[in-house]
C-alpha atoms as a PDB file:
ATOM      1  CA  UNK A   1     -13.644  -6.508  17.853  1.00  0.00           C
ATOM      2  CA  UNK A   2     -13.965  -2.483  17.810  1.00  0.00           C
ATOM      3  CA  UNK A   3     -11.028  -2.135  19.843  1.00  0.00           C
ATOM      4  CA  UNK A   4      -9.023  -4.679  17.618  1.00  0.00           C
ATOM      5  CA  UNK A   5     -10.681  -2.238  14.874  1.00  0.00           C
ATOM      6  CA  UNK A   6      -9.320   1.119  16.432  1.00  0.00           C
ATOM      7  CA  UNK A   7      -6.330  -0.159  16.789  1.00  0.00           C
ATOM      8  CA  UNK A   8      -5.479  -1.553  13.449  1.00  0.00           C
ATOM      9  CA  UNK A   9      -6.963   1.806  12.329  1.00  0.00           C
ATOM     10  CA  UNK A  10      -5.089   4.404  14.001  1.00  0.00           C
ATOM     11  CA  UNK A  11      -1.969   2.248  12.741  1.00  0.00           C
ATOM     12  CA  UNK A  12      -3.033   2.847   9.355  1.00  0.00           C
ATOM     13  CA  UNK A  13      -3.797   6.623   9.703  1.00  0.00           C
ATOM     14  CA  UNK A  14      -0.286   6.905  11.101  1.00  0.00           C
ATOM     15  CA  UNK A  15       1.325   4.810   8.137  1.00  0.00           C
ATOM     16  CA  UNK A  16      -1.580   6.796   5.581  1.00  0.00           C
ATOM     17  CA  UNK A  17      -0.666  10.177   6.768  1.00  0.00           C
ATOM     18  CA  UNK A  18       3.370  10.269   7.095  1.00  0.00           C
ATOM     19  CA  UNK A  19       2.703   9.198   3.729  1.00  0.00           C
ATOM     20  CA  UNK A  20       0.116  11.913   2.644  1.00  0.00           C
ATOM     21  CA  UNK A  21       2.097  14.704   4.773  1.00  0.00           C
ATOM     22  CA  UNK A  22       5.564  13.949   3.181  1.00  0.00           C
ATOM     23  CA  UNK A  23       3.739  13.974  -0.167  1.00  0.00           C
ATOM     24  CA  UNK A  24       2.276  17.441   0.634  1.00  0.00           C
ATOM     25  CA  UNK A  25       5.112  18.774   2.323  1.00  0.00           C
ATOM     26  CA  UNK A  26       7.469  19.215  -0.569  1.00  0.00           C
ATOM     27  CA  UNK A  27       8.011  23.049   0.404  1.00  0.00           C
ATOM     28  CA  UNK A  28       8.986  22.076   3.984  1.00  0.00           C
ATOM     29  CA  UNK A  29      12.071  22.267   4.968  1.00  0.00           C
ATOM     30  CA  UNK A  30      12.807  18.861   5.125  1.00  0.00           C
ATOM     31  CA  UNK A  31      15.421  18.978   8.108  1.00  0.00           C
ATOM     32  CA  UNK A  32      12.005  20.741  10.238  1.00  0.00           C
ATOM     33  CA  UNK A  33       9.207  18.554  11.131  1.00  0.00           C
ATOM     34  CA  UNK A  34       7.256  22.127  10.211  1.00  0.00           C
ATOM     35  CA  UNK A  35       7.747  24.962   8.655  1.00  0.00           C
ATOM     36  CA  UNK A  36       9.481  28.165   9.884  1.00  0.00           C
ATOM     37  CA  UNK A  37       6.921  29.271  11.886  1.00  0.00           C
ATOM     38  CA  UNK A  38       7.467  26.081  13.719  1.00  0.00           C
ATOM     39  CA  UNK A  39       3.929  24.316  12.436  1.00  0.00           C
ATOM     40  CA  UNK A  40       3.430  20.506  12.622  1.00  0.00           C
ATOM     41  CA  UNK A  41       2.693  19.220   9.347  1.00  0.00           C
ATOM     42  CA  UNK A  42      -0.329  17.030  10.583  1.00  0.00           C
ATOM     43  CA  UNK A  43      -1.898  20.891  11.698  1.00  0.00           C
ATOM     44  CA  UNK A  44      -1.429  21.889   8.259  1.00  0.00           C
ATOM     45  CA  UNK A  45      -3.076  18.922   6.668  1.00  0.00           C
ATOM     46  CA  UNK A  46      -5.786  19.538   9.290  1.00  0.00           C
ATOM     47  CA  UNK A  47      -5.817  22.813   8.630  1.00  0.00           C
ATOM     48  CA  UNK A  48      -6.203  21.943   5.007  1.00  0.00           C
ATOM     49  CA  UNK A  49      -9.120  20.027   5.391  1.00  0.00           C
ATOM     50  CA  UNK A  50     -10.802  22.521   7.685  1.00  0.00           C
ATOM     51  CA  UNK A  51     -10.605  25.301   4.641  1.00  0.00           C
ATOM     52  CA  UNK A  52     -12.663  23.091   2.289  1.00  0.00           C
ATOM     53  CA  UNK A  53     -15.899  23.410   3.119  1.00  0.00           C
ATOM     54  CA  UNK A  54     -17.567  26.740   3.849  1.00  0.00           C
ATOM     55  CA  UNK A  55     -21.634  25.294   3.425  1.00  0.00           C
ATOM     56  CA  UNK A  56     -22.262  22.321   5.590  1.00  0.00           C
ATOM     57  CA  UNK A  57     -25.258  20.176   6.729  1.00  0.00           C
ATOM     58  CA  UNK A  58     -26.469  19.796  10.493  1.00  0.00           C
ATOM     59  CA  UNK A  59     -27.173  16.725  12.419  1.00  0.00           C
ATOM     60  CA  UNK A  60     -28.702  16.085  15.712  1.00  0.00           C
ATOM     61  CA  UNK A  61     -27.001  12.664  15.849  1.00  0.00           C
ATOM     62  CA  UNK A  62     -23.762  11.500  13.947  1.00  0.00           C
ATOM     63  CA  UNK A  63     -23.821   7.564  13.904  1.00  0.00           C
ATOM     64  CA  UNK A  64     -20.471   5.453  13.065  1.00  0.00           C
ATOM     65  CA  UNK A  65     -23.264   3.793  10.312  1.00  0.00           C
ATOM     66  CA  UNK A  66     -24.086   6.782   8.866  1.00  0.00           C
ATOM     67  CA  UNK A  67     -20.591   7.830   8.134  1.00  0.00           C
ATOM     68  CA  UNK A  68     -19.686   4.581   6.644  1.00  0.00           C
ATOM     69  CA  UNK A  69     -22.660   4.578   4.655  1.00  0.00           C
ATOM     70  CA  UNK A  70     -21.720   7.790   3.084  1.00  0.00           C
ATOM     71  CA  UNK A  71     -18.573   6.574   2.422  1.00  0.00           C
ATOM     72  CA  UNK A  72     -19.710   3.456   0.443  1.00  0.00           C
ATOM     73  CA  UNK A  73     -22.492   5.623  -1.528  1.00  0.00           C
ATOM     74  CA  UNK A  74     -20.210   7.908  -2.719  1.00  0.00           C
ATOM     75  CA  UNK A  75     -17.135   5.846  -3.679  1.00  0.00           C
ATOM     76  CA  UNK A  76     -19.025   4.229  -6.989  1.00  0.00           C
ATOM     77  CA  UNK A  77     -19.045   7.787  -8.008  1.00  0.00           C
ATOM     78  CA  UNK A  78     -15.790   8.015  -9.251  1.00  0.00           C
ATOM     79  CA  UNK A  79     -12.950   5.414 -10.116  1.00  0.00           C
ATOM     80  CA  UNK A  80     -10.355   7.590  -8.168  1.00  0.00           C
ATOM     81  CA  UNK A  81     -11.109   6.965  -5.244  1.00  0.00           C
ATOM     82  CA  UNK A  82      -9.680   4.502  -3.286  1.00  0.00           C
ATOM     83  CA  UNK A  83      -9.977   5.443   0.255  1.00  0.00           C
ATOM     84  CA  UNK A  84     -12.071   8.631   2.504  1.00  0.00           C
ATOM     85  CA  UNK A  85     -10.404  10.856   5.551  1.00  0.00           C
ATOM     86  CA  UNK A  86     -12.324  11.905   7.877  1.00  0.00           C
ATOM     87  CA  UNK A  87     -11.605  14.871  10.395  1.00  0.00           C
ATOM     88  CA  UNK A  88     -13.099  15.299  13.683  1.00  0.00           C
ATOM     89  CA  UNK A  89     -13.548  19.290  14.629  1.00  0.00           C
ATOM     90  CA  UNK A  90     -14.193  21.416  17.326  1.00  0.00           C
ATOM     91  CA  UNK A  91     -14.646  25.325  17.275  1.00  0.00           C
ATOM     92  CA  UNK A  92     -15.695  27.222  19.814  1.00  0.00           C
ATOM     93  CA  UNK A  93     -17.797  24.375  21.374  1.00  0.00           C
ATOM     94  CA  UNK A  94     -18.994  23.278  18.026  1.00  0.00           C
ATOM     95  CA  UNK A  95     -18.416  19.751  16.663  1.00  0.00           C
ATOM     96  CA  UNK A  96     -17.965  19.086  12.924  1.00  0.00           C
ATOM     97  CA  UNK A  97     -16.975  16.502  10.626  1.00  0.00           C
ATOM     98  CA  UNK A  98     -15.388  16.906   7.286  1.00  0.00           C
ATOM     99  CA  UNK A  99     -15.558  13.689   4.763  1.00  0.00           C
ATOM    100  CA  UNK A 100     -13.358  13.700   1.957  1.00  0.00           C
ATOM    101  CA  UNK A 101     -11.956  10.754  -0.455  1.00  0.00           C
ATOM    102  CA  UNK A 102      -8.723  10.471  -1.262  1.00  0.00           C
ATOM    103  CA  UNK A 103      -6.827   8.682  -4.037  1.00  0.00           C
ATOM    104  CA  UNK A 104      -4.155   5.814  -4.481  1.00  0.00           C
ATOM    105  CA  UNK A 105      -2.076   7.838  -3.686  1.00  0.00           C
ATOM    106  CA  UNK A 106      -3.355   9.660  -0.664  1.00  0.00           C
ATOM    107  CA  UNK A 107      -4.401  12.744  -2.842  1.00  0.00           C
ATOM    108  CA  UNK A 108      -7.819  14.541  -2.386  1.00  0.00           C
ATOM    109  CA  UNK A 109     -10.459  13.453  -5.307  1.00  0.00           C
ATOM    110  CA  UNK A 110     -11.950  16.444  -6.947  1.00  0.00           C
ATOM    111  CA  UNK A 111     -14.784  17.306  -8.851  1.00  0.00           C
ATOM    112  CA  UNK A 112     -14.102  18.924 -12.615  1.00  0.00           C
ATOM    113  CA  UNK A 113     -14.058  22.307 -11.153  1.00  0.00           C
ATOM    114  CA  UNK A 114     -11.457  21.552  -8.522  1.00  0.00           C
ATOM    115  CA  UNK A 115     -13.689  21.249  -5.397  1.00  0.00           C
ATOM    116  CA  UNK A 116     -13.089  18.371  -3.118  1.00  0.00           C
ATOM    117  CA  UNK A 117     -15.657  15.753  -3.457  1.00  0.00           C
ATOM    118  CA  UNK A 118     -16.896  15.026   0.429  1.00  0.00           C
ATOM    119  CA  UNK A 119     -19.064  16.890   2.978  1.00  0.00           C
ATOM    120  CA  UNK A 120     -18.651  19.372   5.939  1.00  0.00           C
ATOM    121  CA  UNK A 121     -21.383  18.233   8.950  1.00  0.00           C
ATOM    122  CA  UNK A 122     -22.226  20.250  12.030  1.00  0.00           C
ATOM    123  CA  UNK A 123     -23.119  17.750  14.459  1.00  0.00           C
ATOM    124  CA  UNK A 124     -24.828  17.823  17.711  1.00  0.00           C
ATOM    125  CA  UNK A 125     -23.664  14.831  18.976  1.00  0.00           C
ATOM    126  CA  UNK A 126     -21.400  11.996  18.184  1.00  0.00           C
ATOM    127  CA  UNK A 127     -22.070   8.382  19.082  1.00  0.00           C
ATOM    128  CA  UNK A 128     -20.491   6.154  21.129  1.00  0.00           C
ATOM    129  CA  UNK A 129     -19.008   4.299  18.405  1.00  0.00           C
ATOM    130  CA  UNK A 130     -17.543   6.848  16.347  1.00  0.00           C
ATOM    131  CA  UNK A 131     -16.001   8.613  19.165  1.00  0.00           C
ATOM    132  CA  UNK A 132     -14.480   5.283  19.730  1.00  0.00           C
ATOM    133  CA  UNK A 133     -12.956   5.118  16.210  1.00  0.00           C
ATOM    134  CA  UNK A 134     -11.612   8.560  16.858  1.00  0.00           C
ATOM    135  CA  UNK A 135     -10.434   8.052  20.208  1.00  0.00           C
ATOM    136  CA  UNK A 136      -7.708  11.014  20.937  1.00  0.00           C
ATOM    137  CA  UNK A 137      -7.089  11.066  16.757  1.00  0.00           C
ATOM    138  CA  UNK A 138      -8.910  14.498  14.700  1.00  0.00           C
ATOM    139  CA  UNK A 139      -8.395  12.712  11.468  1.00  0.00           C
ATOM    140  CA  UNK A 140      -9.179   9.078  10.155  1.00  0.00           C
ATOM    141  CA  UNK A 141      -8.548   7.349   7.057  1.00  0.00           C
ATOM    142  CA  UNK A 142     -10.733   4.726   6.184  1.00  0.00           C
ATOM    143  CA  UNK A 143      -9.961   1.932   3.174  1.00  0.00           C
END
């Protein structure tokens, strides 16, 4: 059942994020799969996401649960939101996750002020069961 899982959701992300990237990518040449300097757009969306957060919380142990259980607290919160991203992120041996929710139409929710809603996470260690939703995929979009 996970694998069935993984596999119907890195279809989605694929579907999700040509989607979100053409959206975002209106100053892209459109003949270029990236922009001048030759960048990918799904590095600049992950670049993106990686800018948002500068304070973060730390975790010994990242469970598949607790993500999903973030996801599900938060989405109540505001009638935008139809769907969360999630990015998987490694600097200099350091794992992180970045949360976000996104709307209809694959658009990052916001608070008032303009600051994504979502959550930046150092983490320690990820188990088994996320790293199997991520697989070889940084980013995830979950419905």
């Amino acid at each position: 059942m996970t694998v069935i899982l993984g596999i119907v959701l890195v279809i989605a992300v694929l579907v999700v994020l040509r989607i979100f990237v053409l959206k975002s990518g209106k100053d892209a040449d459109p003949q270029k799969p990236g922009n001048e300097q030759g960048e990918n757009p799904m590095e600049r969306l992950q670049d993106r996401l990686r800018a948002l957060f500068e304070k973060f919380t730390t975790v010994e142990l990242l469970s598949y649960t607790d993500v999903m259980k973030y996801f599900i607290a938060h989405k109540s919160d505001n009638k935008s939101i139809a769907k969360g991203a999630m990015l998987k992120v490694i600097e200099s041996e350091k794992n992180y996750l970045i949360q976000v929710f996104l709307d209809k139409d694959n658009n990052l929710v916001c608070t008032d002020s303009g600051k994504p809603l979502g959550r930046k996470i150092k983490v320690a260690r990820f188990d088994d069961e996320l790293l199997g939703v991520f697989k070889t995929n940084d980013l995830i979009i979950v419905n």
